[in-house]
Protein backbone atom coordinates (compact mmCIF):
# COMPACT_ATOMS: atom_id res chain seq x y z
CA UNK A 1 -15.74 32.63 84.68
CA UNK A 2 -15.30 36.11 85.88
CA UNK A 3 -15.56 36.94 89.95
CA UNK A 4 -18.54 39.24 89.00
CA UNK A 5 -20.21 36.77 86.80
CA UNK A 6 -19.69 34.25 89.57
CA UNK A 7 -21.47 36.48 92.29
CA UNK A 8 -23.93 37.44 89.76
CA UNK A 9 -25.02 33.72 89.61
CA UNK A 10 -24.67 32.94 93.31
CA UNK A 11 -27.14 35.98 93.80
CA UNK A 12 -29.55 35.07 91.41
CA UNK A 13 -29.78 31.22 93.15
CA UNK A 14 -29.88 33.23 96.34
CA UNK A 15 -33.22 34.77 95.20
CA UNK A 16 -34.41 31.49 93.71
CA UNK A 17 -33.68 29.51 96.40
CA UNK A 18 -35.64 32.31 98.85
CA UNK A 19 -38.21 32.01 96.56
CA UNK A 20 -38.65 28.26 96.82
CA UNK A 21 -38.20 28.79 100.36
CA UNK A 22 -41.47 31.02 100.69
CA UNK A 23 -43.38 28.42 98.34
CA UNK A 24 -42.25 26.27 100.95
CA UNK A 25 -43.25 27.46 103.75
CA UNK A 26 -46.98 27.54 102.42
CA UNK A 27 -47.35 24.31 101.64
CA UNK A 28 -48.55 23.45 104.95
CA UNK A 29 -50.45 20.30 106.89
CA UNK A 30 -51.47 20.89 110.07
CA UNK A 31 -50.31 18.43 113.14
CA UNK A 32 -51.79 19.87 116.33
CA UNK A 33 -50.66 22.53 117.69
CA UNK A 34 -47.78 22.47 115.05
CA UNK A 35 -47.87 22.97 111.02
CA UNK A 36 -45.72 20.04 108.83
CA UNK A 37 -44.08 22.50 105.80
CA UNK A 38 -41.17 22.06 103.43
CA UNK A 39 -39.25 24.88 105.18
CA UNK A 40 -36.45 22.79 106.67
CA UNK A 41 -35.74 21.17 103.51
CA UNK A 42 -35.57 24.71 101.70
CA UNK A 43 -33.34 25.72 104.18
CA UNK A 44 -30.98 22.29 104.31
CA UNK A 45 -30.82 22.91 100.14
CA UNK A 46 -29.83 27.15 100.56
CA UNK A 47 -27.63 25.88 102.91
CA UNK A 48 -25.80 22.82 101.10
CA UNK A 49 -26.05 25.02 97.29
CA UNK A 50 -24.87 28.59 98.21
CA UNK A 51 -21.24 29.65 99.47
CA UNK A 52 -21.73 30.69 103.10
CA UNK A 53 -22.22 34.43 102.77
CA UNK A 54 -25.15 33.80 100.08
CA UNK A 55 -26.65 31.08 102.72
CA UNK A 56 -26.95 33.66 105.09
CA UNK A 57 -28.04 36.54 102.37
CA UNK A 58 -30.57 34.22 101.19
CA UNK A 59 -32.15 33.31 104.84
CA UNK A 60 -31.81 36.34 106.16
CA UNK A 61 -33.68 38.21 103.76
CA UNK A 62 -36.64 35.42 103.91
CA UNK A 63 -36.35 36.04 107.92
CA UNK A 64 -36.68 39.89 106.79
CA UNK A 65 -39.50 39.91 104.31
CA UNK A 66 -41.95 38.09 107.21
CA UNK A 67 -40.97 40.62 109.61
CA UNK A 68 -41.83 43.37 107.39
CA UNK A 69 -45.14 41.41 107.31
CA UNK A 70 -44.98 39.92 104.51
CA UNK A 71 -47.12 36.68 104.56
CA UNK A 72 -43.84 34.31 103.61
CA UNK A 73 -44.11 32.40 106.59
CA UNK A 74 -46.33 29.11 107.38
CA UNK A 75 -50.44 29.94 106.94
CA UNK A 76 -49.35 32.95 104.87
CA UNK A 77 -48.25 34.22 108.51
CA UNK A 78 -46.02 36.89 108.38
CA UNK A 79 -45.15 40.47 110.88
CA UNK A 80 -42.76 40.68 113.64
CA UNK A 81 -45.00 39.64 115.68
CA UNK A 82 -44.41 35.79 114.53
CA UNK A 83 -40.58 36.55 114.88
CA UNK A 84 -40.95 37.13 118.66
CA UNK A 85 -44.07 35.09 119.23
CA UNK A 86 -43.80 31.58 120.74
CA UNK A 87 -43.01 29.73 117.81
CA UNK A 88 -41.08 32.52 116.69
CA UNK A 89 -37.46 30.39 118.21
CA UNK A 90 -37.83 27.72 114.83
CA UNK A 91 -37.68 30.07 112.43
CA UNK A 92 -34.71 32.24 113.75
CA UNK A 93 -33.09 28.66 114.40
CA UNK A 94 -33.16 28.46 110.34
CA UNK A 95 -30.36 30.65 109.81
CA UNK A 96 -27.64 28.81 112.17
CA UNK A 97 -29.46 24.96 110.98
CA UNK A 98 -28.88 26.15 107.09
CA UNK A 99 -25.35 27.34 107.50
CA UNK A 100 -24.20 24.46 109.80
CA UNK A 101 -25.94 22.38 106.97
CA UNK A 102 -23.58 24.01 104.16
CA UNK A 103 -20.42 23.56 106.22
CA UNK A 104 -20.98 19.77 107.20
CA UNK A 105 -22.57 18.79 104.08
CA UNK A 106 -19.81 20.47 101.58
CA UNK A 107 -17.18 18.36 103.39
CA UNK A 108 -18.38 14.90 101.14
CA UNK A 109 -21.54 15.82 98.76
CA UNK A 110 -23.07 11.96 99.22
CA UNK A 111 -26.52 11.29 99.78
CA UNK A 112 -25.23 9.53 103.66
CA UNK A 113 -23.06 12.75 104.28
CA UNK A 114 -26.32 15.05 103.43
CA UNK A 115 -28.29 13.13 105.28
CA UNK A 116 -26.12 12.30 108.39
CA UNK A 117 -25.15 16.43 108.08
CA UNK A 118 -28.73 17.26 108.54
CA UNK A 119 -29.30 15.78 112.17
CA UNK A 120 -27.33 18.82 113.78
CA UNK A 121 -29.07 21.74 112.21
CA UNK A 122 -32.68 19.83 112.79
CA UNK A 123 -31.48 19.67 116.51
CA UNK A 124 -30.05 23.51 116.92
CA UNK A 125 -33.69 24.19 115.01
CA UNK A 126 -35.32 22.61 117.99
CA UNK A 127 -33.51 23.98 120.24
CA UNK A 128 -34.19 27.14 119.42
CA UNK A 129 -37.84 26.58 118.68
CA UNK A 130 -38.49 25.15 122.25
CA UNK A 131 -36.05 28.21 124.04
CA UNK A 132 -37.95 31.03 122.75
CA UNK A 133 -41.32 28.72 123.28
CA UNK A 134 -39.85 28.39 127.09
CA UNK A 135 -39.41 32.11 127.43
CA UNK A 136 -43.00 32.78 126.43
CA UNK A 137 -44.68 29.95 127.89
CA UNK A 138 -42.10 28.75 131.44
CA UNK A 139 -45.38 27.64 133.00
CA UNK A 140 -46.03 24.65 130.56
CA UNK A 141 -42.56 23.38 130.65
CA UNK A 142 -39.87 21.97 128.61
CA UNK A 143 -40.85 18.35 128.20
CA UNK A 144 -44.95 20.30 127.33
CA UNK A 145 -42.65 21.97 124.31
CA UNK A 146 -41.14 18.45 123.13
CA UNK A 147 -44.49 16.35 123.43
CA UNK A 148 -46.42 20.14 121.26
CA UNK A 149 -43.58 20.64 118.89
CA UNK A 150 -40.93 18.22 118.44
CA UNK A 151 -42.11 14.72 118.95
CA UNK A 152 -44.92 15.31 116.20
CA UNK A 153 -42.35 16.53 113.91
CA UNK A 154 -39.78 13.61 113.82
CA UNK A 155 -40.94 11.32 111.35
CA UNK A 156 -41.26 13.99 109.00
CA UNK A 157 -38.57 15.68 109.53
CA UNK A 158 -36.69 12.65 109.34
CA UNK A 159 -38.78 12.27 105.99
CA UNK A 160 -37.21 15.94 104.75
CA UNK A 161 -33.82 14.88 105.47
CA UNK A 162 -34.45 11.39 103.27
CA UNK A 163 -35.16 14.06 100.70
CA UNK A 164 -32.78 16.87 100.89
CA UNK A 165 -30.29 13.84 100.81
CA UNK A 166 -31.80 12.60 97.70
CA UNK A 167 -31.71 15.82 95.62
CA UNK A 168 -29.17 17.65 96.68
CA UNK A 169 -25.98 15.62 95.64
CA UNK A 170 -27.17 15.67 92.03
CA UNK A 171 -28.13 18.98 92.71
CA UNK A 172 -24.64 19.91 93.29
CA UNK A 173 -23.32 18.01 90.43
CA UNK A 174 -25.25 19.90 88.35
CA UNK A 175 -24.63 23.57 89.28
CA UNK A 176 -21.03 22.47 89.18
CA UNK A 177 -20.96 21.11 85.44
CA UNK A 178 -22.40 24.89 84.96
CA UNK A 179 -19.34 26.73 86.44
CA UNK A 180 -21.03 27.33 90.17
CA UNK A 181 -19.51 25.60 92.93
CA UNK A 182 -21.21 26.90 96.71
CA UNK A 183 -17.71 26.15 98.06
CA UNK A 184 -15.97 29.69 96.61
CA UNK A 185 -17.20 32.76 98.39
């Protein structure tokens, strides 16, 4: 397969895989103060199926899109308002949880790997969530942040990961037997 035909496909998934993140990120339930979505496990697959540089392409331009108001984010949010609000942290934390997803993950595509490889990224996403919640809200606290946001989120996030590590080895297998491997930049 020729280079350009190569990054002609890896583009292409880029878009589709930004794509299914925005369906994603509709599909919402709400849990409190928090909304459950599919976002994270869009993310963990951009991450684990695209070569690095189209990880980043591909969340980046999903981060872009909502700032420039599109409604792509969770409750057909979108504006860069939700970027710098106080829940603003989880979704900027998708762009370092997706690419530390591809690296670990790429290392042995198994179903344990992908799902073991998933427990970082969730964290960093957390992390980040709760800082920029911190900087907007000091006065509630850190352990107010992980009772509102994280605690209600572990089961299913937990429930994501079971997923991501279901689909995405055969996933893999699959755009390999086509001539696409995410490992090649």
């Amino acid at each position: 397969m020729t280079p350009q035909r190569t990054r002609l496909k890896a583009l292409c998934l880029s878009a589709l895989l930004t794509a299914l993140l925005i369906i994603c990120s509709m599909l919402s339930i709400p849990l409190g103060a928090e909304r459950i979505t599919l976002q994270l496990a869009a993310v963990l697959l951009i991450g684990g199926l695209l070569p690095t540089g189209y990880a980043l392409l591909s969340l980046g331009a999903y981060l872009l899109l909502g700032a420039m108001g599109l409604p792509v984010f969770a409750s057909f949010s979108g504006g860069f308002g939700v970027l710098l609000g106080a829940t603003g942290g989880f979704l900027w934390g998708f762009i370092p949880a997706g690419l530390l997803f591809g690296l670990l993950y790429k290392r042995k595509k198994t179903f344990k790997n992908a799902f073991l490889s998933g427990i970082l990224p969730l964290l960093i996403c957390y992390l980040c969530g709760c800082l920029q919640y911190l900087f907007f809200l000091p006065k509630e606290g850190g352990l107010f942040a992980l009772v509102l946001f994280i605690l209600p989120c572990l089961l299913p996030d937990a429930l994501k990961l079971l997923l991501v590590a279901t689909v995405l080895p055969p996933l893999s297998k699959a755009l390999s037997k086509g001539g696409f491997t995410a490992d090649a930049e």
